[in-house]
Protein backbone atom coordinates (compact mmCIF):
# COMPACT_ATOMS: atom_id res chain seq x y z
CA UNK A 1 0.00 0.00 0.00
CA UNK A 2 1.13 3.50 -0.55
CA UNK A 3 2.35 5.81 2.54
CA UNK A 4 1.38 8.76 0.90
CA UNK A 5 4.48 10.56 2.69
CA UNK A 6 5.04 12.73 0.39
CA UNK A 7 1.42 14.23 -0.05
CA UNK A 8 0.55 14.14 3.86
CA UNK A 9 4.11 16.32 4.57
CA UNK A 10 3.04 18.70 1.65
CA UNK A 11 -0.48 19.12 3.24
CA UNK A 12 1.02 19.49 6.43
CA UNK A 13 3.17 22.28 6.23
CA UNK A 14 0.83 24.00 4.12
CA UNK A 15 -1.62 24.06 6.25
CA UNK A 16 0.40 24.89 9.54
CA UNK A 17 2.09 27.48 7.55
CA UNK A 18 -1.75 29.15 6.99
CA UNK A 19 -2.37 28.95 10.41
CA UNK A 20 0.75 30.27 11.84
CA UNK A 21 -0.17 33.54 8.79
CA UNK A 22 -3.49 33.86 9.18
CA UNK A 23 -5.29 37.20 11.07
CA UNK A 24 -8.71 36.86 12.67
CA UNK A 25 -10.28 33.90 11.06
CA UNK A 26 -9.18 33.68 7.59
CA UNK A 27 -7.47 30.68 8.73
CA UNK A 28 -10.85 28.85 8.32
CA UNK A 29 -10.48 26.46 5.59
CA UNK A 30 -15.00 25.87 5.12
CA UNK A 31 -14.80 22.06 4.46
CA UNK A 32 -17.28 20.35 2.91
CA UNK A 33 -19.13 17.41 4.53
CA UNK A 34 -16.98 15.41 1.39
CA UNK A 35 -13.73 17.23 2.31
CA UNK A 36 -14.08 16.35 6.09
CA UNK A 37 -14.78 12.78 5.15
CA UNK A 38 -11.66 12.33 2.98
CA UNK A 39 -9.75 13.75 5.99
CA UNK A 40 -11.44 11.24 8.41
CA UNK A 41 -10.84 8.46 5.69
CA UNK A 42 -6.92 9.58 6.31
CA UNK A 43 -7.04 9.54 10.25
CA UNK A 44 -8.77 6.43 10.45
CA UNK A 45 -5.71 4.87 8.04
CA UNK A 46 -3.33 6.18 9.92
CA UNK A 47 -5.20 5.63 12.96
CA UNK A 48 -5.87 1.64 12.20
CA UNK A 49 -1.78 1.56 11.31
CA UNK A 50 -0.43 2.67 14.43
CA UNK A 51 -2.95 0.36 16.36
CA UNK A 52 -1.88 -2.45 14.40
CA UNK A 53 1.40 -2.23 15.11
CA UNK A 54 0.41 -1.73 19.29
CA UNK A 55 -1.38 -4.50 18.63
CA UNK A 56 1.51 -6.55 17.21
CA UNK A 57 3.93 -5.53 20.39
CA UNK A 58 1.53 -6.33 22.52
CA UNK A 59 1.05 -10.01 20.92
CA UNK A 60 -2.91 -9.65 20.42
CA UNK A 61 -4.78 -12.60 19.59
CA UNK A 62 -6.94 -11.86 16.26
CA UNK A 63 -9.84 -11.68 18.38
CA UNK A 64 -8.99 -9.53 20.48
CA UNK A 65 -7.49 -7.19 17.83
CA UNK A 66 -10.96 -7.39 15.63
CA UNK A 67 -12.51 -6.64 19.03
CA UNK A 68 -10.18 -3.34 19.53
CA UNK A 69 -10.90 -2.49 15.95
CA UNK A 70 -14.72 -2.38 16.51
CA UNK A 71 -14.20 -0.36 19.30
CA UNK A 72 -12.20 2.25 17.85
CA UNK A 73 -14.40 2.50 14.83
CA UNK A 74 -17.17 3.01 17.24
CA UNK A 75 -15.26 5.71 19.25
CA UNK A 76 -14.44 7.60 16.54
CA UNK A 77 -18.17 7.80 15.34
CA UNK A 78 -19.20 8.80 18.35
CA UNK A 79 -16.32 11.12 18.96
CA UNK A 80 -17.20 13.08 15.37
CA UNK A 81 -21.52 12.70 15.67
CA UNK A 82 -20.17 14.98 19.53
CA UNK A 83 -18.42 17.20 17.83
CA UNK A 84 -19.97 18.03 14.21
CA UNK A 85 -23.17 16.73 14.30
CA UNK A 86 -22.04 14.42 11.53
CA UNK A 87 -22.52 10.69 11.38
CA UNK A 88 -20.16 9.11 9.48
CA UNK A 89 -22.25 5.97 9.04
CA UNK A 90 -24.51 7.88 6.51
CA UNK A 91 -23.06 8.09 3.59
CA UNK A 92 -25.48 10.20 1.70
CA UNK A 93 -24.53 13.52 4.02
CA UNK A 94 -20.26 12.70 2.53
CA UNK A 95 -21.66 12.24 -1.53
């Protein structure tokens, strides 16, 4: 699979260099619902990554890592229906 390094570093510093530019709140970048998906798609990557390899270390059976999985998935729902409103489950609001 491809890291997308390259394209995540560029992103990155462009948008930190924005921020650390902006006055008042120009620095608001108005994503759409389809914009703030494709960033969640991202997180959830990386995010599903770096708990695979804690998962690894920590010698999880594959139960228990499809269990941990779940539960993350679950988290983050709930963690972005809090704080947007959104529910990532329906797909409709992201077309």
């Amino acid at each position: 699979m491809r890291s997308y390094k390259n394209e995540l570093e560029a992103i990155a510093n462009d948008l930190l260099t924005q921020n650390a530019a902006a006055k008042g709140n120009e620095n608001k970048p108005n994503y759409s619902n389809r914009d703030f998906m494709n960033a969640t798609i991202i997180f959830q990557t990386a995010l599903m990554d770096k708990m695979y390899d804690l998962q690894d270390f920590e010698g999880m059976s594959i139960d228990d890592r499809m269990e941990m999985a779940e539960s993350c998935g679950l988290a983050l729902r709930k963690f972005i229906h809090t704080y947007t409103g959104l529910d990532i489950h329906k797909v409709e609001d992201f077309l």
